[in-house]
PDB file of N, CA and C in Angstrom:
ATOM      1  N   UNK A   1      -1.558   3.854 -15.621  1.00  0.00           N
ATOM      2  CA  UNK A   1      -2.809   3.316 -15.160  1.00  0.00           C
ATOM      3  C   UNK A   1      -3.835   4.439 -15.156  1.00  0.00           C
ATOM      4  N   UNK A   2      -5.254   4.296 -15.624  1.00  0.00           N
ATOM      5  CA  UNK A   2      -6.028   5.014 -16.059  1.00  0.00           C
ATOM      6  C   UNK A   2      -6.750   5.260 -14.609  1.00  0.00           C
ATOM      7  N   UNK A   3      -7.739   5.613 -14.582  1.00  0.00           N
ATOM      8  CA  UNK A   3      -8.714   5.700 -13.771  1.00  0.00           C
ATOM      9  C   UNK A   3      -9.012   4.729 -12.687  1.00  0.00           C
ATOM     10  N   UNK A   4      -8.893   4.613 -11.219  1.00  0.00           N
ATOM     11  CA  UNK A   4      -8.783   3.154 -10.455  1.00  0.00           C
ATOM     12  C   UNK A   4      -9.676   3.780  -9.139  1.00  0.00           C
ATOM     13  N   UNK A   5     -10.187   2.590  -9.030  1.00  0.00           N
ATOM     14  CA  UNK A   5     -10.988   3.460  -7.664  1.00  0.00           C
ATOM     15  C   UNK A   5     -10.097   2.948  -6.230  1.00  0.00           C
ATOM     16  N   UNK A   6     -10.887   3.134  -5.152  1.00  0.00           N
ATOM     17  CA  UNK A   6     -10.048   2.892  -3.740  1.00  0.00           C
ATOM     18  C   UNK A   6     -10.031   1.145  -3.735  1.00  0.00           C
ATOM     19  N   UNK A   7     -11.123   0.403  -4.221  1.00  0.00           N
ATOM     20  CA  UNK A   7     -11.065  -0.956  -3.757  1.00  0.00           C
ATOM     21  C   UNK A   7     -10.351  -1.364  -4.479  1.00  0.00           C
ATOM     22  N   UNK A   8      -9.949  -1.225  -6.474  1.00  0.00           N
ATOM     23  CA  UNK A   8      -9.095  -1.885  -7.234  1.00  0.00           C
ATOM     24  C   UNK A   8      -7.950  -1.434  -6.372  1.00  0.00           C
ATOM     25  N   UNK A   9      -7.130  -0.563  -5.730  1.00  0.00           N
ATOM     26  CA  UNK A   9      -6.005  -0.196  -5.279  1.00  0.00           C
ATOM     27  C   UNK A   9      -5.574  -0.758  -4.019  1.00  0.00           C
ATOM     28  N   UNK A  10      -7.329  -0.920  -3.323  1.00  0.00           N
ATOM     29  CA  UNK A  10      -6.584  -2.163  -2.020  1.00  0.00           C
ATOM     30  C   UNK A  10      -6.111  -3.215  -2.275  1.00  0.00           C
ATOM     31  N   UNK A  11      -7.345  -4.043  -3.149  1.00  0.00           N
ATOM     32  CA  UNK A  11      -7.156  -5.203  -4.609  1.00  0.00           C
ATOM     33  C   UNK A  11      -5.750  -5.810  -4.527  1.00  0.00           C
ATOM     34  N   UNK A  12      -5.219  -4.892  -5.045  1.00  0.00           N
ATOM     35  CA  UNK A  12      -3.946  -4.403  -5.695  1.00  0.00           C
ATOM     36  C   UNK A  12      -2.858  -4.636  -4.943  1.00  0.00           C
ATOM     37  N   UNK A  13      -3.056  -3.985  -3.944  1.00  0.00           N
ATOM     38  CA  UNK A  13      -2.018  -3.670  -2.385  1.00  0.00           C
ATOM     39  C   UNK A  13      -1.960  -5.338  -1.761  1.00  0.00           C
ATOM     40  N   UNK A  14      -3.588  -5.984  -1.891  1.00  0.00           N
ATOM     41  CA  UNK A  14      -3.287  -7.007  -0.872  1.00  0.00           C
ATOM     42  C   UNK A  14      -2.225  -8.678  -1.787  1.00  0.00           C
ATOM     43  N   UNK A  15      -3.097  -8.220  -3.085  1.00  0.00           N
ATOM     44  CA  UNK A  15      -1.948  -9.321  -3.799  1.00  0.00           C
ATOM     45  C   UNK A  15      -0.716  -9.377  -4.088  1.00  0.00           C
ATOM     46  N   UNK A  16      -0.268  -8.020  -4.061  1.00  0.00           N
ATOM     47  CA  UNK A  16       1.353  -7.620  -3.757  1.00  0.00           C
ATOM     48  C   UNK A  16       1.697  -7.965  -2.194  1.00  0.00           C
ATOM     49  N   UNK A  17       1.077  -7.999  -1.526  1.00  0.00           N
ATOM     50  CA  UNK A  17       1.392  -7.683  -0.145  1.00  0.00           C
ATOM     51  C   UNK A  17       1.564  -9.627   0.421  1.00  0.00           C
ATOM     52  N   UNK A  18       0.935 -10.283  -0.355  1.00  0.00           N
ATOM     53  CA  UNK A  18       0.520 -12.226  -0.163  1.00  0.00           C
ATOM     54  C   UNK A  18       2.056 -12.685   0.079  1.00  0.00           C
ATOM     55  N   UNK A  19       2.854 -11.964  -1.169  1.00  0.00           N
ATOM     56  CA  UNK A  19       4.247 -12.480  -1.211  1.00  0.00           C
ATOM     57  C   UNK A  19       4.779 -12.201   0.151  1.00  0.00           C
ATOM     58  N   UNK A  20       4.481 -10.891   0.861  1.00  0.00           N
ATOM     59  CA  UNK A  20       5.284 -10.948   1.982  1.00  0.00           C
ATOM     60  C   UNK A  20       4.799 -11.750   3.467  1.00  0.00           C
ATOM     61  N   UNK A  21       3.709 -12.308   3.387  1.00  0.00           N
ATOM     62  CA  UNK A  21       2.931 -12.287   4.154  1.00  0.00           C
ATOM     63  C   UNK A  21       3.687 -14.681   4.642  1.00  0.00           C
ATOM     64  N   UNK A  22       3.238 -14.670   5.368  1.00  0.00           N
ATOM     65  CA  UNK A  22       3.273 -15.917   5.894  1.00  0.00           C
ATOM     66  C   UNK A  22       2.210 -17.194   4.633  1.00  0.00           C
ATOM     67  N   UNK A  23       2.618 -18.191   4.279  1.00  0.00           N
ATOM     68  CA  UNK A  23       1.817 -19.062   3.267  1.00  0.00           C
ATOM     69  C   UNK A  23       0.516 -19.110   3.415  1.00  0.00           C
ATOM     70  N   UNK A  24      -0.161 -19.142   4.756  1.00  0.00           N
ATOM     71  CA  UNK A  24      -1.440 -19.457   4.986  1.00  0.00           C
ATOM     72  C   UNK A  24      -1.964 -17.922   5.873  1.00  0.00           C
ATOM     73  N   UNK A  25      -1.583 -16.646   5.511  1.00  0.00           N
ATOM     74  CA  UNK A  25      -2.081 -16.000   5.986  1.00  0.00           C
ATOM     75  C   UNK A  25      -2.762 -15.218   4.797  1.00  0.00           C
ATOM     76  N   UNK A  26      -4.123 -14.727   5.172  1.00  0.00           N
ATOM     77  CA  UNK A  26      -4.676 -13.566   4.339  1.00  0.00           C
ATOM     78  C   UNK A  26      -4.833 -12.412   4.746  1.00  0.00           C
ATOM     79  N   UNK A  27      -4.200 -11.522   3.724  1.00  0.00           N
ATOM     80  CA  UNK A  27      -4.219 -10.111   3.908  1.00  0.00           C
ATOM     81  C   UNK A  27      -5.747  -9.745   3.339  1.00  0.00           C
ATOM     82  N   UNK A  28      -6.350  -8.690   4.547  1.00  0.00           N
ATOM     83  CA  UNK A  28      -7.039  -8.141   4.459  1.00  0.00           C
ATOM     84  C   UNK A  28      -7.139  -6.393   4.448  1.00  0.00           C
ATOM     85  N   UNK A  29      -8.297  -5.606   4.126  1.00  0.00           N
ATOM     86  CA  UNK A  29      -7.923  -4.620   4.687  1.00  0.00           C
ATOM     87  C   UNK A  29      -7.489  -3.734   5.846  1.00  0.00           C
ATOM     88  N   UNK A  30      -8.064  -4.522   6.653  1.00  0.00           N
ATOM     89  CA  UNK A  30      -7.312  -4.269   8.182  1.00  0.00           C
ATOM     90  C   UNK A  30      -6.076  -4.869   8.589  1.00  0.00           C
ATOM     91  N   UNK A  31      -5.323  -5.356   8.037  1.00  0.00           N
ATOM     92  CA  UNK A  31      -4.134  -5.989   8.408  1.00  0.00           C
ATOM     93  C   UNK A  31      -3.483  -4.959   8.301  1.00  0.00           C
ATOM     94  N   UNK A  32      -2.765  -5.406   9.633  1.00  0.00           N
ATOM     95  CA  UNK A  32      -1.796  -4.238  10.111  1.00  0.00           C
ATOM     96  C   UNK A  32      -0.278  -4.628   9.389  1.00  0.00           C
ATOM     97  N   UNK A  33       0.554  -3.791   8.680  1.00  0.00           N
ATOM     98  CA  UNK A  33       1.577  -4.011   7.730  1.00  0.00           C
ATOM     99  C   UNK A  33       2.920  -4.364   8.903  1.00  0.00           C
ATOM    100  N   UNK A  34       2.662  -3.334   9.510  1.00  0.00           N
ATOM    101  CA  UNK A  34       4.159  -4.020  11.194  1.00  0.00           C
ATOM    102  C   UNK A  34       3.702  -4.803  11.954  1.00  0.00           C
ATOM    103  N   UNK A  35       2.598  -5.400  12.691  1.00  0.00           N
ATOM    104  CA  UNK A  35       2.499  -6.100  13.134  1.00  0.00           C
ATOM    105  C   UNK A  35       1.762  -7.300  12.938  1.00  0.00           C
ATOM    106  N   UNK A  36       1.492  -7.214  11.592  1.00  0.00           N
ATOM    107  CA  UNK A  36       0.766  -9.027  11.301  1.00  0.00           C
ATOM    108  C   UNK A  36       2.104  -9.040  10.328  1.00  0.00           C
ATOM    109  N   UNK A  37       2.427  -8.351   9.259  1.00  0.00           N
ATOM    110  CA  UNK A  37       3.343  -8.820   8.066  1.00  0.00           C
ATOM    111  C   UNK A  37       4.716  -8.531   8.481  1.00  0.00           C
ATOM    112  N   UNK A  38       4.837  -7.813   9.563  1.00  0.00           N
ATOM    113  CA  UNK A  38       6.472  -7.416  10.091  1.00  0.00           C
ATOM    114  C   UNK A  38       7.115  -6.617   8.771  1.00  0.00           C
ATOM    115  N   UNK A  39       6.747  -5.790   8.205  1.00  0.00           N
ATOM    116  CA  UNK A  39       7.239  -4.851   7.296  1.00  0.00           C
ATOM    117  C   UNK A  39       8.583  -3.841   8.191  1.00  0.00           C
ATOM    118  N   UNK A  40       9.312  -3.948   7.955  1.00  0.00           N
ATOM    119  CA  UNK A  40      10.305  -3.320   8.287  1.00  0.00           C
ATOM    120  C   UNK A  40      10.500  -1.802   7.355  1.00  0.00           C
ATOM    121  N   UNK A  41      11.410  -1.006   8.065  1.00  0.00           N
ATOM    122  CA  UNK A  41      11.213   0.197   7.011  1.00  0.00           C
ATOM    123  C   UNK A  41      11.628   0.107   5.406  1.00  0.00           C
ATOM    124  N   UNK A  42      13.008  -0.864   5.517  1.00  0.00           N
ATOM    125  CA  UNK A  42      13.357  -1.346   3.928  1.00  0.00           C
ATOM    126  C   UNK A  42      12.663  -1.809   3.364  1.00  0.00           C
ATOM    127  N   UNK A  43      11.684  -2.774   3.349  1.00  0.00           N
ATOM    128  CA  UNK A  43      10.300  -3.409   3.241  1.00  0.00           C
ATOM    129  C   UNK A  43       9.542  -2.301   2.807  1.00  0.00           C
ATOM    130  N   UNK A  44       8.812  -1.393   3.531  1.00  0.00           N
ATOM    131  CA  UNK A  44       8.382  -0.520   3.247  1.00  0.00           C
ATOM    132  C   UNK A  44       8.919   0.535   1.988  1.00  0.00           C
ATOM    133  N   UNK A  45       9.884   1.117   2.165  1.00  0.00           N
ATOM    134  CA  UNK A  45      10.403   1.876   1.089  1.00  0.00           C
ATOM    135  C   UNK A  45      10.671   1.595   0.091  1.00  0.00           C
ATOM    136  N   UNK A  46      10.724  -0.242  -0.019  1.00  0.00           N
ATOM    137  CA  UNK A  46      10.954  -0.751  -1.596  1.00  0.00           C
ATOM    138  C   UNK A  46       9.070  -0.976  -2.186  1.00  0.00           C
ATOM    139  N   UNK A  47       8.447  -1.306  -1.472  1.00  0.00           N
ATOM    140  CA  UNK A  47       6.900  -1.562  -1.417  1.00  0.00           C
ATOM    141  C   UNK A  47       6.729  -0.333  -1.725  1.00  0.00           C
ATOM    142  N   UNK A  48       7.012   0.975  -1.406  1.00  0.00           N
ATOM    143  CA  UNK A  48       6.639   2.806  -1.778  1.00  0.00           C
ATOM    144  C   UNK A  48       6.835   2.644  -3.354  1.00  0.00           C
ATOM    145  N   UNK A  49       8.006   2.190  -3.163  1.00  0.00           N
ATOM    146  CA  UNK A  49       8.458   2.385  -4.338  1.00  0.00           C
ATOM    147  C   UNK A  49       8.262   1.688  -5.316  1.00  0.00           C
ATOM    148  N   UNK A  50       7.778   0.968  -5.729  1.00  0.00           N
ATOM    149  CA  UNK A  50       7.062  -0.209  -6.561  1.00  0.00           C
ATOM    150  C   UNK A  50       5.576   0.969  -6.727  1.00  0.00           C
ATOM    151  N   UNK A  51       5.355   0.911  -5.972  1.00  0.00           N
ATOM    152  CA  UNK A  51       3.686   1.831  -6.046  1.00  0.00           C
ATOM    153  C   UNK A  51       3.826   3.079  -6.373  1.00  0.00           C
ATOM    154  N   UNK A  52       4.855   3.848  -5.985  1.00  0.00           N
ATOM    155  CA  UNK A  52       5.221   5.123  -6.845  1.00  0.00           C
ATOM    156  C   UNK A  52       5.160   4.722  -8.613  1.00  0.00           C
ATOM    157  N   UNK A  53       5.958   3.392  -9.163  1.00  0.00           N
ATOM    158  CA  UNK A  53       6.364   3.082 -10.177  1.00  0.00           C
ATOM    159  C   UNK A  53       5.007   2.712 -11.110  1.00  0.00           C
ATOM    160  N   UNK A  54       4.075   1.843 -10.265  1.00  0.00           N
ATOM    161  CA  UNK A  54       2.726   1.240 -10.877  1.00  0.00           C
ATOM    162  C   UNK A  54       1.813   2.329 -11.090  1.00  0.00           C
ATOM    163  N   UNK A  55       1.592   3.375 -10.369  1.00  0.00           N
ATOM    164  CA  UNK A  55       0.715   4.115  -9.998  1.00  0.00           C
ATOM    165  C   UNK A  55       0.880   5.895 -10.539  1.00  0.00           C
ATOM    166  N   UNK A  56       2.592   5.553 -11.038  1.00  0.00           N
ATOM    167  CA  UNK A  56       2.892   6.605 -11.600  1.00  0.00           C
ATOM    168  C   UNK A  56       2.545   8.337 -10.710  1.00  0.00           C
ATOM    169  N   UNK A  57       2.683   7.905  -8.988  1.00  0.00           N
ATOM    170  CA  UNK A  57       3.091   9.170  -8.563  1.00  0.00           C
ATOM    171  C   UNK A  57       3.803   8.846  -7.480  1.00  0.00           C
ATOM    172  N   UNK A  58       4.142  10.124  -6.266  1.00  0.00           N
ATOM    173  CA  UNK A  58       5.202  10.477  -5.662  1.00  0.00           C
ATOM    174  C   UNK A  58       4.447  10.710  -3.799  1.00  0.00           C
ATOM    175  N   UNK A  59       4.736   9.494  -3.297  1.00  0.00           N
ATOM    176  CA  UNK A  59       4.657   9.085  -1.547  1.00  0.00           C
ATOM    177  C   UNK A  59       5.265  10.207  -0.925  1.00  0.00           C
ATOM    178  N   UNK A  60       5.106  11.076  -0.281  1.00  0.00           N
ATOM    179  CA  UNK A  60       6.297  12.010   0.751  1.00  0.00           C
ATOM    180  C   UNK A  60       6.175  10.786   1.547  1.00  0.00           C
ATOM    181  N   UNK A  61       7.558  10.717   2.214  1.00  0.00           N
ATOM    182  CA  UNK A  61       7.951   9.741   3.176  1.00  0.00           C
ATOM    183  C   UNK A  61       6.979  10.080   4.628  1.00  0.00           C
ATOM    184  N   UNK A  62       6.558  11.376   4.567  1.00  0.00           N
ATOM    185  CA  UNK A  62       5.889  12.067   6.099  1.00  0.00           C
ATOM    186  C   UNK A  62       4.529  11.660   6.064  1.00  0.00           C
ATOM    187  N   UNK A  63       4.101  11.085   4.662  1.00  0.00           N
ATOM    188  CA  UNK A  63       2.521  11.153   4.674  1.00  0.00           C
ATOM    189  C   UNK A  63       2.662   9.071   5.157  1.00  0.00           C
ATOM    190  N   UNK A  64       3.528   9.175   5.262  1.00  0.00           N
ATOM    191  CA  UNK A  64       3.607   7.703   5.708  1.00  0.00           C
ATOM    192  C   UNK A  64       3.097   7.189   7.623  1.00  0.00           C
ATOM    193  N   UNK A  65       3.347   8.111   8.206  1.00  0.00           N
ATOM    194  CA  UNK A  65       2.869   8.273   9.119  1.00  0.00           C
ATOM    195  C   UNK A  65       2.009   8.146   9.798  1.00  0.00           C
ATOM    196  N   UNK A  66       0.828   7.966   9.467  1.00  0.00           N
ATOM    197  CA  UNK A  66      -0.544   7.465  10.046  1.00  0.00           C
ATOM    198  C   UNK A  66      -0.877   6.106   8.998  1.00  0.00           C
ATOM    199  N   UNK A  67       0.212   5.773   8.285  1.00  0.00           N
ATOM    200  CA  UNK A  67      -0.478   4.193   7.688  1.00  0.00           C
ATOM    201  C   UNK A  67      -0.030   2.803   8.384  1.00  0.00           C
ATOM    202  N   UNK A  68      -1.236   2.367   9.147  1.00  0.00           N
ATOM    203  CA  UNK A  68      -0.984   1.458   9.809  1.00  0.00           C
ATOM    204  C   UNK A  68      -1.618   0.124   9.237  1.00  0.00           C
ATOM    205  N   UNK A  69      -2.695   0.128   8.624  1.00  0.00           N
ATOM    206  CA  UNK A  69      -3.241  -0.978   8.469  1.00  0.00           C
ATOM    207  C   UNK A  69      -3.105  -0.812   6.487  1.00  0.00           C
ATOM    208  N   UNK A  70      -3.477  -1.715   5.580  1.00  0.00           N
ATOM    209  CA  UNK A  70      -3.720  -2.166   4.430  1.00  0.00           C
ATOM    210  C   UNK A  70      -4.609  -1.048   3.724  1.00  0.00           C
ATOM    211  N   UNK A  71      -5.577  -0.801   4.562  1.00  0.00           N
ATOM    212  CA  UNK A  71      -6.663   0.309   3.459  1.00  0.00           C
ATOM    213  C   UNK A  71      -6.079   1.344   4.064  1.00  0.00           C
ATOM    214  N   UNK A  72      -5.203   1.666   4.820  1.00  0.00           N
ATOM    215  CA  UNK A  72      -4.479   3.260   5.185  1.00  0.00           C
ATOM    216  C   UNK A  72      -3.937   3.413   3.795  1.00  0.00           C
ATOM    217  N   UNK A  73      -2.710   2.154   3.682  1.00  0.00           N
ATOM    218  CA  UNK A  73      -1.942   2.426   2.424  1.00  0.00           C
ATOM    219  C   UNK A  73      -2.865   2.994   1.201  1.00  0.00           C
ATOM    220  N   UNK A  74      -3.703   1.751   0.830  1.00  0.00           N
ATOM    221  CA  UNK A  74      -4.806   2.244  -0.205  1.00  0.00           C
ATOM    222  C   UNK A  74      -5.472   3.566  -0.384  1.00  0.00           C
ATOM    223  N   UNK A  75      -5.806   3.749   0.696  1.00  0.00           N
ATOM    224  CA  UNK A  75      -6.604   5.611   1.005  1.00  0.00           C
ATOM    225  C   UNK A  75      -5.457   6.212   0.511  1.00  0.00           C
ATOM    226  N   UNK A  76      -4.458   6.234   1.004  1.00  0.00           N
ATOM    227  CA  UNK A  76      -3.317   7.532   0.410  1.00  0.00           C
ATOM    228  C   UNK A  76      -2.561   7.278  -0.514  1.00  0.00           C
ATOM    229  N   UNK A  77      -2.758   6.165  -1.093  1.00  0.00           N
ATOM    230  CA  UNK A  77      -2.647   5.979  -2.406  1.00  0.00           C
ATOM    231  C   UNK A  77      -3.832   6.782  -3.414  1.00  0.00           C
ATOM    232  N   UNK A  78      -4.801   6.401  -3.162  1.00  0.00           N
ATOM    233  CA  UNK A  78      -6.119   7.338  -3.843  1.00  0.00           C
ATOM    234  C   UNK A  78      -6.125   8.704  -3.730  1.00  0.00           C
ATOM    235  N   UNK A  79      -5.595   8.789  -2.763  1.00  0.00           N
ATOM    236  CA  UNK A  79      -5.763  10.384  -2.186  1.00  0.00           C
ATOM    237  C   UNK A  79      -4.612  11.539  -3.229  1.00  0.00           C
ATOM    238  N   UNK A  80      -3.554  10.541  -3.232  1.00  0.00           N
ATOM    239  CA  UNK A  80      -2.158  10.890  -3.750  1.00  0.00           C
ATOM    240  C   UNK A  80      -2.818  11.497  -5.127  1.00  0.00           C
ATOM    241  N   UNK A  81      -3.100  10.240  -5.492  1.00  0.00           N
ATOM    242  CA  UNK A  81      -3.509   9.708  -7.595  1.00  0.00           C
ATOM    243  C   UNK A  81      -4.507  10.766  -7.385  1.00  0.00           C
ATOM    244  N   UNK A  82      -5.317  11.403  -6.811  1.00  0.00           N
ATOM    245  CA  UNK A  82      -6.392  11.969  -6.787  1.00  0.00           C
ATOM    246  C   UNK A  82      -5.794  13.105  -7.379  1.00  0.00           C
ATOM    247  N   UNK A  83      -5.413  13.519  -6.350  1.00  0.00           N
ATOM    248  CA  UNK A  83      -5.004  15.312  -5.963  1.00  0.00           C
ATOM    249  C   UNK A  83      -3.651  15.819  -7.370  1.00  0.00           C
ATOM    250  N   UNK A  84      -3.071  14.459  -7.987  1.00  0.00           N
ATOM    251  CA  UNK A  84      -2.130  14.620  -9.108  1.00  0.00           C
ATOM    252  C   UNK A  84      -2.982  14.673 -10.379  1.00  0.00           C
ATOM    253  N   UNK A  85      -4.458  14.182 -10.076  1.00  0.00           N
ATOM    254  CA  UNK A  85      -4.948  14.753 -11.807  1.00  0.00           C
ATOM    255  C   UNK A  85      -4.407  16.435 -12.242  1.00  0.00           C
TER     256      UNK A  85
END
């Protein structure tokens, strides 16, 4: 994937994220991933990992830590892709 800014990557995050989510709920950027979608850590680490795979870089498990809501993920996703040019 070429060049993506922060909103294609939230974009991105929230239509992957629909499948886990309840039928009639919408993910937004503030949706909190543990407590509106109940992401569990396996949840999470297969979701890392899908986005490691799309995005073609590498999550430290520690920078996981302050992502609580939908555009957390997104920001350090950008941040990641950024700093790997």
């Amino acid at each position: 994937m070429n060049e993506v800014t922060q909103e294609e990557i939230l974009k991105l995050l929230c239509q992957r994220l629909t499948g886990l989510a309840k039928a009639d709920f919408e993910i937004t950027a503030e949706t909190n991933l543990i407590t509106q979608l109940a992401i569990d850590s396996i949840k999470l680490l297969n979701l890392i990992m899908e986005i490691e795979d799309n995005f073609d870089i590498s999550v430290p498990v520690n920078a996981l830590t302050d992502v609580i809501t939908v555009r957390d993920l997104a920001d350090l996703i950008y941040r990641i892709k950024s700093e790997s040019k």
